[in-house]
Protein backbone atom coordinates (compact mmCIF):
# COMPACT_ATOMS: atom_id res chain seq x y z
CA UNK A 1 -99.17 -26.65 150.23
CA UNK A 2 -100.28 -30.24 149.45
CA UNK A 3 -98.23 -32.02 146.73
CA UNK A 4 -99.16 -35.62 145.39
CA UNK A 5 -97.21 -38.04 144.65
CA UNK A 6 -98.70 -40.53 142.26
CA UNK A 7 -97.53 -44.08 142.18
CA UNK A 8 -98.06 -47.79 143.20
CA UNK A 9 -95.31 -48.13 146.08
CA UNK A 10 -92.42 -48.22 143.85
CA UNK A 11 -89.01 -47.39 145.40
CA UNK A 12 -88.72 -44.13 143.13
CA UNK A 13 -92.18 -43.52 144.43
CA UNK A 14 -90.87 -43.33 147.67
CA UNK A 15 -87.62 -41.25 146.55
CA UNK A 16 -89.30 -39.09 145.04
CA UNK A 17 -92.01 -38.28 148.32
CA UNK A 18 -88.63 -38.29 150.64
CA UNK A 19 -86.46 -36.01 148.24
CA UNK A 20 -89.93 -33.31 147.52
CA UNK A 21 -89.63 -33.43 151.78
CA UNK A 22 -86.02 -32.86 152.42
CA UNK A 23 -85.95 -30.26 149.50
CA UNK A 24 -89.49 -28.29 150.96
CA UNK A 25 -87.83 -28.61 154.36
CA UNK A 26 -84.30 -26.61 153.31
CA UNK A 27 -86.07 -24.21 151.34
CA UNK A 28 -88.66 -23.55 154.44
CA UNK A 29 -91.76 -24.26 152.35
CA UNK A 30 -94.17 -26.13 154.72
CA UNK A 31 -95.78 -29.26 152.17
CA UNK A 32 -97.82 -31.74 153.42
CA UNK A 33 -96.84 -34.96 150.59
CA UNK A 34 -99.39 -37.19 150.15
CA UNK A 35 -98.95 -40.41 148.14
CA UNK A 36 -101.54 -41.72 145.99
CA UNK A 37 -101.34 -45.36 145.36
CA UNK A 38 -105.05 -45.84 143.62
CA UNK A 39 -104.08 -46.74 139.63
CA UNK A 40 -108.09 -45.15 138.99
CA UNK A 41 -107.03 -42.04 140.30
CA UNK A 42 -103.59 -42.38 139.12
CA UNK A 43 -104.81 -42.63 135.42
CA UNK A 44 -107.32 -39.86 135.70
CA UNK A 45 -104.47 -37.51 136.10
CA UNK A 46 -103.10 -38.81 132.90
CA UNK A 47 -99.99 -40.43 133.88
CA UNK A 48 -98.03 -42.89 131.93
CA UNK A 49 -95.00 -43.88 134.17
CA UNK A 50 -94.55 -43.09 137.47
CA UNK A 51 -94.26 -41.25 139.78
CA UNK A 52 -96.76 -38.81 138.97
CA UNK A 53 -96.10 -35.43 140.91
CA UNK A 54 -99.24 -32.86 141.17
CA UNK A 55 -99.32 -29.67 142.65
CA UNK A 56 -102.85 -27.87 142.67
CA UNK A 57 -104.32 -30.42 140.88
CA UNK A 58 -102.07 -29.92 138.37
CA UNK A 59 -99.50 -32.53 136.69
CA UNK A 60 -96.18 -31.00 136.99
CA UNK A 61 -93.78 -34.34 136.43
CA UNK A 62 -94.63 -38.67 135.28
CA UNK A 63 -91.51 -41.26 135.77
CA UNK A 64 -88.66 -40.98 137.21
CA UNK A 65 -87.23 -39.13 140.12
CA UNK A 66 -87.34 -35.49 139.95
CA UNK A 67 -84.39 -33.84 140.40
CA UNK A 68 -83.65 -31.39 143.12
CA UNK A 69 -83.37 -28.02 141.02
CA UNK A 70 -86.46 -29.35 139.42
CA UNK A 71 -88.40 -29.56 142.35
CA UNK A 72 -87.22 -26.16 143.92
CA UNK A 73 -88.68 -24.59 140.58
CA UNK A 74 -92.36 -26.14 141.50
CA UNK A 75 -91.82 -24.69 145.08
CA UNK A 76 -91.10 -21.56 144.03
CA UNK A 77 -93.40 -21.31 141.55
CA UNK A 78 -96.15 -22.19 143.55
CA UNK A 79 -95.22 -20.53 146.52
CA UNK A 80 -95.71 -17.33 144.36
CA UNK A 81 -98.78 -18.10 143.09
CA UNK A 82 -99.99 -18.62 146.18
CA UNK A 83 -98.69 -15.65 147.43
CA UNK A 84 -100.29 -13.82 144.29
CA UNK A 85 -103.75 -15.07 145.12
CA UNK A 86 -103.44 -14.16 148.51
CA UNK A 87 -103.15 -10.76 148.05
């Protein structure tokens, strides 16, 4: 599963990238993070304050770090989509 993380190189930027990793990693949910530091393609996603996290092209979180129950909930939910479209 890709996951971007939307932001210009802040330190919550970077947070937020190791803490989706470490939390993907316990869970055993293979992500591949990738950061997005272009303020274009930042804005076309609609975000305001970052980071910006998108899953499957879709905004899911803008500012601030996400917290860790927070991001299991995208994991999961995505992991069952993806599970759902598989079949």
């Amino acid at each position: 599963m890709v996951i971007q993380v939307l932001g210009t190189g802040c330190k919550t930027c970077h947070n937020t990238v190791t803490r989706i990793e470490e939390t993907a990693g316990k869970m055993g949910v293979q992500v591949t993070v990738q950061k997005v530091e272009d303020v274009a393609e930042i804005a076309s996603y609609g975000v305001t304050a970052t980071p910006g996290v998108v899953i499957g092209e879709t905004l899911v979180h803008s500012g601030g770090l996400p917290s860790v129950s927070q991001i299991k909930q995208w994991l999961a939910e995505a992991t069952d989509q993806s599970g759902k479209q598989e079949r």
